[in-house]
PDB file of N, CA and C in Angstrom:
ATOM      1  N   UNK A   1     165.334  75.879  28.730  1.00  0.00           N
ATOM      2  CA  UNK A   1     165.444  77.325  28.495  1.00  0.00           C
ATOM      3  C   UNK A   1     165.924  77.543  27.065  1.00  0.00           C
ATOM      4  N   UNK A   2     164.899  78.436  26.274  1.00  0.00           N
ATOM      5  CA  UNK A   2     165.602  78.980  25.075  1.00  0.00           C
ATOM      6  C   UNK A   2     166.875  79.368  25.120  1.00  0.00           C
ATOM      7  N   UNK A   3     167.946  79.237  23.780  1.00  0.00           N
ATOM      8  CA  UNK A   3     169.218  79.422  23.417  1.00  0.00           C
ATOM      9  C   UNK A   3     169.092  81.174  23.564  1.00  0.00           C
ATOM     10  N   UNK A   4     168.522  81.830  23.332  1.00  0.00           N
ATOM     11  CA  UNK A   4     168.426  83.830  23.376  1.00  0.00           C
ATOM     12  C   UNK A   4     168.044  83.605  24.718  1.00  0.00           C
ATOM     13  N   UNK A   5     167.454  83.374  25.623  1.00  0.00           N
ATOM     14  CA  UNK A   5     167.333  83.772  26.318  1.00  0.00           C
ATOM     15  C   UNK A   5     168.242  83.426  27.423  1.00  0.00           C
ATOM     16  N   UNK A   6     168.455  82.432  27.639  1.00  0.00           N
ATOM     17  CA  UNK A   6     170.450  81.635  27.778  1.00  0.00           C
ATOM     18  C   UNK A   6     171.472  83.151  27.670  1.00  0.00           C
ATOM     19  N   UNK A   7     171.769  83.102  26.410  1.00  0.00           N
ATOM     20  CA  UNK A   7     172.560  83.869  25.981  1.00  0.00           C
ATOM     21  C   UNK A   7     172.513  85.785  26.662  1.00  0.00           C
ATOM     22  N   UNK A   8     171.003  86.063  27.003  1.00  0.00           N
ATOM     23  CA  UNK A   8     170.806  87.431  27.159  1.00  0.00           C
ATOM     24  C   UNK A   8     171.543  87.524  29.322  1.00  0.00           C
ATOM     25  N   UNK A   9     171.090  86.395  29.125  1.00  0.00           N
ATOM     26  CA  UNK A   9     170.836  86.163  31.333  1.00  0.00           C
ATOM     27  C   UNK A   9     173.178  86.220  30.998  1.00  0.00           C
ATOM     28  N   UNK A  10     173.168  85.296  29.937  1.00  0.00           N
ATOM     29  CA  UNK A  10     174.998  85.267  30.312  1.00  0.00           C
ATOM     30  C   UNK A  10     175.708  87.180  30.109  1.00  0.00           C
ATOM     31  N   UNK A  11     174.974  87.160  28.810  1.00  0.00           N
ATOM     32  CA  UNK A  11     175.253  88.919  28.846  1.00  0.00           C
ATOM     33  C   UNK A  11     175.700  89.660  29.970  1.00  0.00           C
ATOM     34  N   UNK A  12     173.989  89.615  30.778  1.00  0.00           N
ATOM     35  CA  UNK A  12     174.340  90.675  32.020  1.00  0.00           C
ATOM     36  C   UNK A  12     174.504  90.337  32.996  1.00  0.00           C
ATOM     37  N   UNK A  13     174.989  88.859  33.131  1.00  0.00           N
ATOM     38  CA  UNK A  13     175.851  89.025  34.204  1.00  0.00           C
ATOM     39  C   UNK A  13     177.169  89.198  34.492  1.00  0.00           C
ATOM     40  N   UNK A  14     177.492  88.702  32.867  1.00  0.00           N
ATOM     41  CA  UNK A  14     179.198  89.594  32.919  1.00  0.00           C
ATOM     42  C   UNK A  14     179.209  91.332  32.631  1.00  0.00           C
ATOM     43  N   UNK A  15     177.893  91.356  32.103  1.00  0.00           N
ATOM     44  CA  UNK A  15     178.178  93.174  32.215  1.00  0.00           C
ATOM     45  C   UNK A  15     177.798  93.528  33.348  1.00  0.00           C
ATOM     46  N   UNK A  16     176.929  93.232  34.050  1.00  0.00           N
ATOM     47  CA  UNK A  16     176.826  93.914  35.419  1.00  0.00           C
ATOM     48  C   UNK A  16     176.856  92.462  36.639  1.00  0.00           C
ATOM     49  N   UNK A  17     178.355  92.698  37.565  1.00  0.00           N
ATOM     50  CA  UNK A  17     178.492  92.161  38.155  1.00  0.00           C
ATOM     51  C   UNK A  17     177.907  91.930  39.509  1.00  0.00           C
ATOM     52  N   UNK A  18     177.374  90.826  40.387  1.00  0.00           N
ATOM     53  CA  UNK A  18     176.794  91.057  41.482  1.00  0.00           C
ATOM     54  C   UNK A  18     175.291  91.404  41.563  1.00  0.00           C
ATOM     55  N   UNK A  19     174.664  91.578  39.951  1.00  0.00           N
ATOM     56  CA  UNK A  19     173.452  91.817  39.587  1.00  0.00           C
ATOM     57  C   UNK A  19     172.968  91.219  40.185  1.00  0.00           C
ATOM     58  N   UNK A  20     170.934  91.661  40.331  1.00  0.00           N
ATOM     59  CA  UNK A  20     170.510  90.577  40.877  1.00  0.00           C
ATOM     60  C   UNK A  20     169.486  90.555  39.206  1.00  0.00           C
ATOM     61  N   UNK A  21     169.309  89.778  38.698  1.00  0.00           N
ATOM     62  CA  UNK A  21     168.824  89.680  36.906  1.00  0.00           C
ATOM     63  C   UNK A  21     167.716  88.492  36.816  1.00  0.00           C
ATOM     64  N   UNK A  22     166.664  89.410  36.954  1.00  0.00           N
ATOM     65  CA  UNK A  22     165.333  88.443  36.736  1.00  0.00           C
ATOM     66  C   UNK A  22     164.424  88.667  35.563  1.00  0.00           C
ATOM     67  N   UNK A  23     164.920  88.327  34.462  1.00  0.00           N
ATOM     68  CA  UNK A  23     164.398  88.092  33.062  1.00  0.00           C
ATOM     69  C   UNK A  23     164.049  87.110  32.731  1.00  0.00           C
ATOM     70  N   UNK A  24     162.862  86.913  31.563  1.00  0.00           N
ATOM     71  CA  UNK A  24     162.397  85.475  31.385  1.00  0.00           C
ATOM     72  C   UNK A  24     161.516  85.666  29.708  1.00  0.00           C
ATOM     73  N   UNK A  25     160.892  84.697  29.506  1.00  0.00           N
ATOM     74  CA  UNK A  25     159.950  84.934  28.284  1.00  0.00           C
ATOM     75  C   UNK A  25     159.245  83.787  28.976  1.00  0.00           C
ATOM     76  N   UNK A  26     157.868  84.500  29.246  1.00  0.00           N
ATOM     77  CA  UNK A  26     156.775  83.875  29.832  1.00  0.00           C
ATOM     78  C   UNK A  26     155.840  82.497  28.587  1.00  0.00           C
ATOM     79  N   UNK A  27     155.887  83.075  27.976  1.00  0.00           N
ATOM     80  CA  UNK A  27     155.285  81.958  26.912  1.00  0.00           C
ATOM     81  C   UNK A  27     156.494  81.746  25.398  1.00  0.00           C
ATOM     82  N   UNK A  28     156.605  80.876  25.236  1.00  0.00           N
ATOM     83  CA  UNK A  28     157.593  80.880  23.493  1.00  0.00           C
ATOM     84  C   UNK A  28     157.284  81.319  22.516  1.00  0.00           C
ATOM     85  N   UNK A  29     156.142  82.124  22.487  1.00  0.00           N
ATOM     86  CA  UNK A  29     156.068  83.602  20.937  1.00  0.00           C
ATOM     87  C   UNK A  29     156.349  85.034  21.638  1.00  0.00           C
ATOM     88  N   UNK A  30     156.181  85.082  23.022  1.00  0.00           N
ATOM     89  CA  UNK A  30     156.258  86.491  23.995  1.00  0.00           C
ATOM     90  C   UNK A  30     158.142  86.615  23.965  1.00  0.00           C
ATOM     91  N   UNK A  31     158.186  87.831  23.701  1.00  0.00           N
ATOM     92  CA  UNK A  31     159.865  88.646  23.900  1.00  0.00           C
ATOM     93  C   UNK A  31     160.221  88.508  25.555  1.00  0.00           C
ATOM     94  N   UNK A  32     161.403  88.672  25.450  1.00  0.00           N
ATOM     95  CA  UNK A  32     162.093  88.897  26.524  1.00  0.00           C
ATOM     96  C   UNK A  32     162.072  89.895  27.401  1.00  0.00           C
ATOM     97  N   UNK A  33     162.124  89.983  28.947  1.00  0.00           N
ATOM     98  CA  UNK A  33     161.646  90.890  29.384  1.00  0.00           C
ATOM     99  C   UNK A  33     162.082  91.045  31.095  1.00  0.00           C
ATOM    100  N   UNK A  34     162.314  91.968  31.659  1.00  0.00           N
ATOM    101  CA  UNK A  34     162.581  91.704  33.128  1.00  0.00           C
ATOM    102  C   UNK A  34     163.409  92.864  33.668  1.00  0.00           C
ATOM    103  N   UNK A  35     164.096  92.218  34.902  1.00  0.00           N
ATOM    104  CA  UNK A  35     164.640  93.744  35.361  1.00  0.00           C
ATOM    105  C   UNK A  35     166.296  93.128  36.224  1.00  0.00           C
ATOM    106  N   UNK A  36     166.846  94.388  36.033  1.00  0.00           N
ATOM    107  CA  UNK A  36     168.199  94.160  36.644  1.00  0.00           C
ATOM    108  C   UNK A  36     168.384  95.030  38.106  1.00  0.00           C
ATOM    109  N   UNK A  37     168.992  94.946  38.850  1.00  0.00           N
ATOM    110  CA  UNK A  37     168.846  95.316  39.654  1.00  0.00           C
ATOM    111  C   UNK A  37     170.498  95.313  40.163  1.00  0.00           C
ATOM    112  N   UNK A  38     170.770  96.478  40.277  1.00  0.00           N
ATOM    113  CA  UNK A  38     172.479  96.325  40.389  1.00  0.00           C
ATOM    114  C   UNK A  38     172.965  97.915  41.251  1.00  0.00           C
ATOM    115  N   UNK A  39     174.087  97.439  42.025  1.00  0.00           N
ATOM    116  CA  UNK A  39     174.491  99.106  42.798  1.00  0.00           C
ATOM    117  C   UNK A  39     175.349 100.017  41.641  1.00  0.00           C
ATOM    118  N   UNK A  40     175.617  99.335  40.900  1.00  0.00           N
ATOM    119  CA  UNK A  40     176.301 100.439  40.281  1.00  0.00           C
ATOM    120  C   UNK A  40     175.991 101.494  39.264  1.00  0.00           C
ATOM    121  N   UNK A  41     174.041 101.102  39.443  1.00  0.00           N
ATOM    122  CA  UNK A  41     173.262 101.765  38.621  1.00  0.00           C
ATOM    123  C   UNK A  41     173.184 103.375  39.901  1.00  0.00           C
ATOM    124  N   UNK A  42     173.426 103.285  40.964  1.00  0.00           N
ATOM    125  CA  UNK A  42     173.624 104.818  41.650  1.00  0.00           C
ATOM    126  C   UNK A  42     174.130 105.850  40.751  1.00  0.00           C
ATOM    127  N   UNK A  43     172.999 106.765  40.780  1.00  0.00           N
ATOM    128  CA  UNK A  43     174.043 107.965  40.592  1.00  0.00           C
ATOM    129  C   UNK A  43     173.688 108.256  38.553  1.00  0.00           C
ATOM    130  N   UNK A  44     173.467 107.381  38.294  1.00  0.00           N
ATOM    131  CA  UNK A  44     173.143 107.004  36.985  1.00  0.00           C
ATOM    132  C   UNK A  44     171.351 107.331  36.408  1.00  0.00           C
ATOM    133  N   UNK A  45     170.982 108.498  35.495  1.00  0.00           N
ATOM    134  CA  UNK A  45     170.169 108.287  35.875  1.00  0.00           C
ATOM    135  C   UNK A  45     169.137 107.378  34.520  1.00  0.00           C
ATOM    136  N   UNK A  46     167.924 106.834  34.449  1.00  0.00           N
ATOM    137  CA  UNK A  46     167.588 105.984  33.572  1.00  0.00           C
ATOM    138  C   UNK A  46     167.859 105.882  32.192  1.00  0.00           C
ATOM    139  N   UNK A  47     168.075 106.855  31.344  1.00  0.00           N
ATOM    140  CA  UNK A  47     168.836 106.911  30.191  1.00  0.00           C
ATOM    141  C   UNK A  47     170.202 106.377  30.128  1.00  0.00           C
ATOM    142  N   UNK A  48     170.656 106.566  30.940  1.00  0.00           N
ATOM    143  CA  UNK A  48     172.235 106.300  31.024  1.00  0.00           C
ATOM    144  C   UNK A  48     172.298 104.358  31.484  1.00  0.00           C
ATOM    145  N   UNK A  49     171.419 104.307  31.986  1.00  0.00           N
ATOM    146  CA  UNK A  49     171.284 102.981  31.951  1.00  0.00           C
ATOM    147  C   UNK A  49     171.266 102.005  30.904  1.00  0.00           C
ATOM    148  N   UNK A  50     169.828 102.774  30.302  1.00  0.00           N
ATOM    149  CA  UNK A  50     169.045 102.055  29.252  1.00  0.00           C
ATOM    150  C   UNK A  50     170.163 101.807  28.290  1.00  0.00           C
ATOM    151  N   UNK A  51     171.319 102.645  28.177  1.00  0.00           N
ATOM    152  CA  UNK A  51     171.929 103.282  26.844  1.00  0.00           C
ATOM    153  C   UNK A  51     173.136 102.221  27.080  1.00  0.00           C
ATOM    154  N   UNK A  52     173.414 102.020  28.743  1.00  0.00           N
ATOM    155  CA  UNK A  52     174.938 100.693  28.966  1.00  0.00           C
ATOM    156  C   UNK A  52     174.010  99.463  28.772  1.00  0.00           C
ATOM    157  N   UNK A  53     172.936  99.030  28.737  1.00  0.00           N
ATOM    158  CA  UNK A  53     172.186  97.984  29.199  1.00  0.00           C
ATOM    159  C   UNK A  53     172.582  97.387  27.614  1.00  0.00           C
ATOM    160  N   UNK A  54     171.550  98.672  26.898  1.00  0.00           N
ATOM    161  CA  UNK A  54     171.599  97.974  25.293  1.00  0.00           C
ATOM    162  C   UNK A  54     172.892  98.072  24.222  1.00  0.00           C
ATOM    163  N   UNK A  55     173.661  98.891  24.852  1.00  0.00           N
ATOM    164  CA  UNK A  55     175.034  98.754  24.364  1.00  0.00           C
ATOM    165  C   UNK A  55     175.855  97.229  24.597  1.00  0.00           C
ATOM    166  N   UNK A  56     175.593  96.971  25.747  1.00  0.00           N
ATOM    167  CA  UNK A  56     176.440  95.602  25.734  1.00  0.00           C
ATOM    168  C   UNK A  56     175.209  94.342  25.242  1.00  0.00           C
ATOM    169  N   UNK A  57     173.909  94.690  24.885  1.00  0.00           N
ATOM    170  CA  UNK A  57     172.918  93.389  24.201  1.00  0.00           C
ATOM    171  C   UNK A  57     173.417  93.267  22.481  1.00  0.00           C
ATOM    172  N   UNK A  58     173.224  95.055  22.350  1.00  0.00           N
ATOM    173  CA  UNK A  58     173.858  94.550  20.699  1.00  0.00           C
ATOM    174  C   UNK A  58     175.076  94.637  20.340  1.00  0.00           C
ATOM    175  N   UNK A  59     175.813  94.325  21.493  1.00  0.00           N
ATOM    176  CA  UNK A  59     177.506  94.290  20.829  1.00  0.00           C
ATOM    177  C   UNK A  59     177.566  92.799  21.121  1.00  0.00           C
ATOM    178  N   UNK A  60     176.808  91.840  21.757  1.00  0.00           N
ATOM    179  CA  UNK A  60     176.755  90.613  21.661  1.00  0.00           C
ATOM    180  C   UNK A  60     175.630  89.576  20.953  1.00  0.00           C
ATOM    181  N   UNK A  61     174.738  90.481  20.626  1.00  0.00           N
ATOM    182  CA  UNK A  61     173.407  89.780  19.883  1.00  0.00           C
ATOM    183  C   UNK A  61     173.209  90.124  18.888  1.00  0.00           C
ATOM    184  N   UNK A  62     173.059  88.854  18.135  1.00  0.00           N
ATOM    185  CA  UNK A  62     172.497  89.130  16.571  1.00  0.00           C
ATOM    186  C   UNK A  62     171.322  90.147  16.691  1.00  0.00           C
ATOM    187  N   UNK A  63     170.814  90.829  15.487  1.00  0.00           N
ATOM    188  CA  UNK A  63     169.892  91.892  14.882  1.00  0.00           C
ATOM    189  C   UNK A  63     168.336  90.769  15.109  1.00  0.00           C
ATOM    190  N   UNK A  64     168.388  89.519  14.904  1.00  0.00           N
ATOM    191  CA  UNK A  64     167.323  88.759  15.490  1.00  0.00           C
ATOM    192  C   UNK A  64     167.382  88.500  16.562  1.00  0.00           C
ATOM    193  N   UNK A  65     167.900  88.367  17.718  1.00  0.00           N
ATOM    194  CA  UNK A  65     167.802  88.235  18.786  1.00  0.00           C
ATOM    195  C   UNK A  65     167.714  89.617  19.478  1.00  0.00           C
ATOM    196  N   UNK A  66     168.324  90.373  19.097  1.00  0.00           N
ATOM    197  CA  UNK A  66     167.828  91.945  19.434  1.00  0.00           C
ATOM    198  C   UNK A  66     166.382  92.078  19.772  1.00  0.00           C
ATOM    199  N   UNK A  67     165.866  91.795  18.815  1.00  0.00           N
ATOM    200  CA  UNK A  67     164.281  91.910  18.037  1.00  0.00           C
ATOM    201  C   UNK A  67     163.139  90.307  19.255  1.00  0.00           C
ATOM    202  N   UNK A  68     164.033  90.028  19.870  1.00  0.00           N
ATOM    203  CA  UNK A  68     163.143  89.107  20.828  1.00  0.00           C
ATOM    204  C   UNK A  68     163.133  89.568  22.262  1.00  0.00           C
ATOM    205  N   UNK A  69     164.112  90.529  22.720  1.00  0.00           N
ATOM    206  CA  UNK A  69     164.108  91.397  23.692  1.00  0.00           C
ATOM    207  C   UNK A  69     163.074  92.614  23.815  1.00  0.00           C
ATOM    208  N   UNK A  70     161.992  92.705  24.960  1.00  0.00           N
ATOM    209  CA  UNK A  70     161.920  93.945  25.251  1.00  0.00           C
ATOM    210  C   UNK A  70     162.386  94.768  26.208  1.00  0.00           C
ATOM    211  N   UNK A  71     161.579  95.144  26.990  1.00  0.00           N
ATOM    212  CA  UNK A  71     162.041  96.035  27.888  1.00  0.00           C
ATOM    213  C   UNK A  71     162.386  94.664  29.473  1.00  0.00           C
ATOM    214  N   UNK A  72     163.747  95.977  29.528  1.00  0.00           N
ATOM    215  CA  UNK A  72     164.514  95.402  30.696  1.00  0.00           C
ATOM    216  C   UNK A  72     164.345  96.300  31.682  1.00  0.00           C
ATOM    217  N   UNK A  73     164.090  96.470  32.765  1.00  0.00           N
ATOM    218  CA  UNK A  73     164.105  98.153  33.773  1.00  0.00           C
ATOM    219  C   UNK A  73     165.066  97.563  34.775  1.00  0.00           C
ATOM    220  N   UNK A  74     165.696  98.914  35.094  1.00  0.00           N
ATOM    221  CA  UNK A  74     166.784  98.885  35.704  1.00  0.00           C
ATOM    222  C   UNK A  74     166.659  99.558  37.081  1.00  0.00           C
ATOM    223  N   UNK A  75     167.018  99.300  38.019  1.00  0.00           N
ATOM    224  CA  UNK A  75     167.003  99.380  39.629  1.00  0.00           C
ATOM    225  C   UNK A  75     168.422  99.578  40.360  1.00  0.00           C
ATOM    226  N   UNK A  76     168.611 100.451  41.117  1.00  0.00           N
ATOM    227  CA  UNK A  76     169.252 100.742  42.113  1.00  0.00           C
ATOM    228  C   UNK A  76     168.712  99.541  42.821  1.00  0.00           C
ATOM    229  N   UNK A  77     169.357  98.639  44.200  1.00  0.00           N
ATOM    230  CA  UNK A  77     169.032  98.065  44.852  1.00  0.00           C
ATOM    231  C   UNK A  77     167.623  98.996  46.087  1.00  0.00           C
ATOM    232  N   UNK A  78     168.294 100.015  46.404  1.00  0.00           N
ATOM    233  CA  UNK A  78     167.438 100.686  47.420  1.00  0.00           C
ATOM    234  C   UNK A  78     166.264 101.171  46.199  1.00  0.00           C
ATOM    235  N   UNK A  79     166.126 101.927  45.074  1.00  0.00           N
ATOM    236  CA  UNK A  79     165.343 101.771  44.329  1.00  0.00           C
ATOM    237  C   UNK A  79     164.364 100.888  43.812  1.00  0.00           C
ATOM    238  N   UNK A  80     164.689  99.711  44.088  1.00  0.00           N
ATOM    239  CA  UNK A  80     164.014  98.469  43.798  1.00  0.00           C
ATOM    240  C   UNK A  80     163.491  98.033  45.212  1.00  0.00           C
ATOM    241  N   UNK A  81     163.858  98.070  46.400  1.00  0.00           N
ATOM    242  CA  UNK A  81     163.224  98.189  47.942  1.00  0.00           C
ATOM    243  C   UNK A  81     162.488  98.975  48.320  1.00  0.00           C
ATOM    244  N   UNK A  82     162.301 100.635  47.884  1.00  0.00           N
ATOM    245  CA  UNK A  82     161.523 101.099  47.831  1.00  0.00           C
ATOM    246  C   UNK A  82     160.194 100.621  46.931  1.00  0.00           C
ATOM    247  N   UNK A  83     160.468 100.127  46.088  1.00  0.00           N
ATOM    248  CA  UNK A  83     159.191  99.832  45.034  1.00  0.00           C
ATOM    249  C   UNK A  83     158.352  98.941  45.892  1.00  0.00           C
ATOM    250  N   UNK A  84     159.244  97.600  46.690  1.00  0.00           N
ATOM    251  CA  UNK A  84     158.390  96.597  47.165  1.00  0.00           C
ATOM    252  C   UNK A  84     157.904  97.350  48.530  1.00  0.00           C
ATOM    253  N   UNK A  85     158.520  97.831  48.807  1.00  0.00           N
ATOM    254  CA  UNK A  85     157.638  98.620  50.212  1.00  0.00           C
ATOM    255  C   UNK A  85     156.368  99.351  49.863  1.00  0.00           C
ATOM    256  N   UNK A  86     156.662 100.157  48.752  1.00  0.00           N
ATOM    257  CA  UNK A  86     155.358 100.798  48.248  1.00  0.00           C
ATOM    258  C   UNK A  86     153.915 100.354  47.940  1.00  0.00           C
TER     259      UNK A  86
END
């Protein structure tokens, strides 16, 4: 496993505890990418996410490793059960 991508999986799991965090980089030139899935995203709605998600990536990641991340989407647990039922 790449060293950024190491480093992004340790991120959120100390920022969001009990997560369930399935991120990856599918090939070694493709960015980072995946989804979190956590209860304490209730109540919260996707901005407010996006905004704690990337607050705690660049208060721990260099401006290049920033730049190897894309999109992360974020899930309520029952939000994310609904999806697979759908």
């Amino acid at each position: 496993m790449d060293r950024t991508l190491k480093k992004v999986r340790t991120i959120l799991r100390e920022a969001f505890p009990s997560a369930e965090i399935a991120i990856d980089r599918p090939e070694s030139d493709s960015k980072i990418g995946g989804v979190v899935i956590w209860k304490g995203f209730s109540g919260k709605d996707e901005l407010s996410r996006q905004l704690r998600l990337w607050k705690e990536l660049r208060a721990k990641l260099s401006i290049d490793e920033q730049a190897q991340v894309t999109a992360i989407l974020t899930f309520t647990p029952r939000e994310h059960l609904v999806m697979q039922e759908g």
